[in-house]
Protein backbone atom coordinates (compact mmCIF):
# COMPACT_ATOMS: atom_id res chain seq x y z
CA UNK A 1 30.19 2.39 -14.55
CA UNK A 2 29.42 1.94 -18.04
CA UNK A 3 28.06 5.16 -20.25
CA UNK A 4 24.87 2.79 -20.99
CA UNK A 5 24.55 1.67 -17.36
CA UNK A 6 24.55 5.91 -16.60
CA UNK A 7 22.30 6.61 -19.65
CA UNK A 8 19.74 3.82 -18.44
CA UNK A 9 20.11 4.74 -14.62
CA UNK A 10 19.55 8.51 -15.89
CA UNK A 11 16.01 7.40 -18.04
CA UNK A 12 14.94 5.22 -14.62
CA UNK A 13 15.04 8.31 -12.79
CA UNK A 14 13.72 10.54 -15.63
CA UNK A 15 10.54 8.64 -15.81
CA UNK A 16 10.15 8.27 -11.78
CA UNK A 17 10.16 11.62 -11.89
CA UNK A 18 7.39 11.99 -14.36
CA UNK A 19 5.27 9.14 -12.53
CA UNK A 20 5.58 12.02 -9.76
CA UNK A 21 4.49 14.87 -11.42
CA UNK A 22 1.93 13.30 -12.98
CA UNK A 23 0.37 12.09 -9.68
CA UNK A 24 0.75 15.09 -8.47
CA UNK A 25 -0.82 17.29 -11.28
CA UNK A 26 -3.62 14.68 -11.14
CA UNK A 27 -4.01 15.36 -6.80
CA UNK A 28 -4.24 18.76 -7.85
CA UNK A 29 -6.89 18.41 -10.81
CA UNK A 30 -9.03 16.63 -8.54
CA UNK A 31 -8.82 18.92 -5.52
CA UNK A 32 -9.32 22.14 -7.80
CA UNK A 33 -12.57 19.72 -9.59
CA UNK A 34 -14.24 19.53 -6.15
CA UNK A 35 -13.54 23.01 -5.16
CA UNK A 36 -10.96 22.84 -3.06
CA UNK A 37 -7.44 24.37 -2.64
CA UNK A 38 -4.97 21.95 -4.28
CA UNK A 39 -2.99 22.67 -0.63
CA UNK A 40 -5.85 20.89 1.13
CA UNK A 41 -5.25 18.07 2.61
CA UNK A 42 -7.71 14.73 2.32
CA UNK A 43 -8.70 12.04 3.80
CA UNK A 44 -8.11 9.25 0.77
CA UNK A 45 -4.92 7.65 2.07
CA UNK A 46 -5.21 4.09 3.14
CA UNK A 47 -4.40 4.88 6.68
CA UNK A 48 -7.72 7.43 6.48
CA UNK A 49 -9.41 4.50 5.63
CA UNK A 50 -8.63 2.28 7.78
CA UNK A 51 -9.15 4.31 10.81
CA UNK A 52 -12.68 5.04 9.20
CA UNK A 53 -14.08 1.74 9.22
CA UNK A 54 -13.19 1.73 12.97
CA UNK A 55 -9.15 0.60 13.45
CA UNK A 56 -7.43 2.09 16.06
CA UNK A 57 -4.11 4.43 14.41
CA UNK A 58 -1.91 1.90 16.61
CA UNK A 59 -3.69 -1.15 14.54
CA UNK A 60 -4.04 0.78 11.61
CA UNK A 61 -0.13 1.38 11.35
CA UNK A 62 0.02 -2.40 12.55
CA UNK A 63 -1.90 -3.54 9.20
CA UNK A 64 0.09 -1.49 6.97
CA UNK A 65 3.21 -3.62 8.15
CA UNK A 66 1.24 -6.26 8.09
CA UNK A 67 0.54 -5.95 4.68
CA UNK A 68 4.10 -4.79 3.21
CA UNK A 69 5.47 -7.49 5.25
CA UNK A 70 3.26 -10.76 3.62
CA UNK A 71 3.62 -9.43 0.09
CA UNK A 72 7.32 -8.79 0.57
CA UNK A 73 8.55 -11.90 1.82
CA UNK A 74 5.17 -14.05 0.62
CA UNK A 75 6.98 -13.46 -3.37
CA UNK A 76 10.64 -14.03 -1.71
CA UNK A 77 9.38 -17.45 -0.34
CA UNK A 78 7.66 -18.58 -3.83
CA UNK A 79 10.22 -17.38 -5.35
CA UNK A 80 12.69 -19.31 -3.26
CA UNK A 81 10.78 -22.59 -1.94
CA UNK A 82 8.86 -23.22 -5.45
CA UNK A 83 5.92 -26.16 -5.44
CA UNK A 84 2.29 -26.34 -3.98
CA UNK A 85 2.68 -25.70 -0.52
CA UNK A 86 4.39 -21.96 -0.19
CA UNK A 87 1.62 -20.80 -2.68
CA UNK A 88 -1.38 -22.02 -0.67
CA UNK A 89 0.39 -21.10 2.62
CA UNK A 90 0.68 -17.25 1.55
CA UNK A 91 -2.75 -17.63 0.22
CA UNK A 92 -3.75 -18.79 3.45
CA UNK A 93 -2.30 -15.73 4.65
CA UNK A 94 -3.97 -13.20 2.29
CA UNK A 95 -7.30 -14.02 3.47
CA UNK A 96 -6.95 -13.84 6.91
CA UNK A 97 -5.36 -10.82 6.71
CA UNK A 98 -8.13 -9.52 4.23
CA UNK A 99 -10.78 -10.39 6.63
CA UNK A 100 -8.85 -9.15 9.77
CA UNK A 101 -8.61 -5.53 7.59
CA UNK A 102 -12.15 -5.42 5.91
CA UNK A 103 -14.18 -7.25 8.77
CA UNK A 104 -15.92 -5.26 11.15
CA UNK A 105 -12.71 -4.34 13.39
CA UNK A 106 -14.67 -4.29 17.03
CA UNK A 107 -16.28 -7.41 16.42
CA UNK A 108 -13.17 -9.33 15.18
CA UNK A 109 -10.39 -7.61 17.32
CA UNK A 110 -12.08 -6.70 20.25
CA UNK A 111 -13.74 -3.47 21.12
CA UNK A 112 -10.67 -1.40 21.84
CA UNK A 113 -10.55 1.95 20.18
C-alpha cells in the first residue's frame, strides 16, 4: 500500500470519526436543552417511530429491510440496466413502500398488533 493510499485511508477515518463526535456532542446538547440526562435514552429513532404510528416491532424491523433493501439494489439496478424502465420500476417501488410505511398500518396491513 502506497504512503498516499495510507495518508488518504488515515483522513477517511479521521473525519468519520469527527462525523461521530459531532453527532454525539449534538445528542447530548439536545438532551441537556430539554432537561434531561445526556444518558437518557429517547424515543427519536426510526424504529420508535414506526412502532408509534401503530407497526408491530416484527413489521417495523420488516420495513427497515425493506427499505435498505430497495435503495440498495434499486441504485445497483439503474446503475447496471440503464434506460426508462428500471427507473420507473424502482419508482414504482418507492411509493408503495411509502404508503405501506406512512399509511394507517391497521387499515392497510390488517389489524394485527
Amino acid at each position: 500500500m502506497s504512503c498516499n493510499r495510507i495518508r488518504s485511508r488515515s483522513r477517511d477515518d479521521a473525519r468519520t470519526g469527527a462525523r461521530h463526535l459531532d453527532r454525539a456532542a449534538r445528542r447530548a446538547a439536545h438532551r441537556t436543552r430539554a432537561g434531561r440526562s445526556v444518558f437518557a435514552p429517547d424515543k427519536q429513532h426510526l424504529h420508535h417511530r414506526l412502532l408509534e404510528i401503530g407497526h408491530s416491532h416484527g413489521r417495523a424491523v420488516f420495513l427497515m429491510w425493506v427499505w435498505a433493501a430497495l435503495v440498495s439494489f434499486g441504485l445497483v439496478v439503474i446503475a447496471l440496466v440503464g434506460g426508462w424502465t428500471a427507473p420507473v420500476v424502482i419508482g414504482l417501488a418507492v411509493v408503495l413502500t411509502v404508503l405501506v410505511t406512512t399509511g394507517h398500518p391497521r387499515a392497510l396491513l390488517g389489524n394485527s398488533r
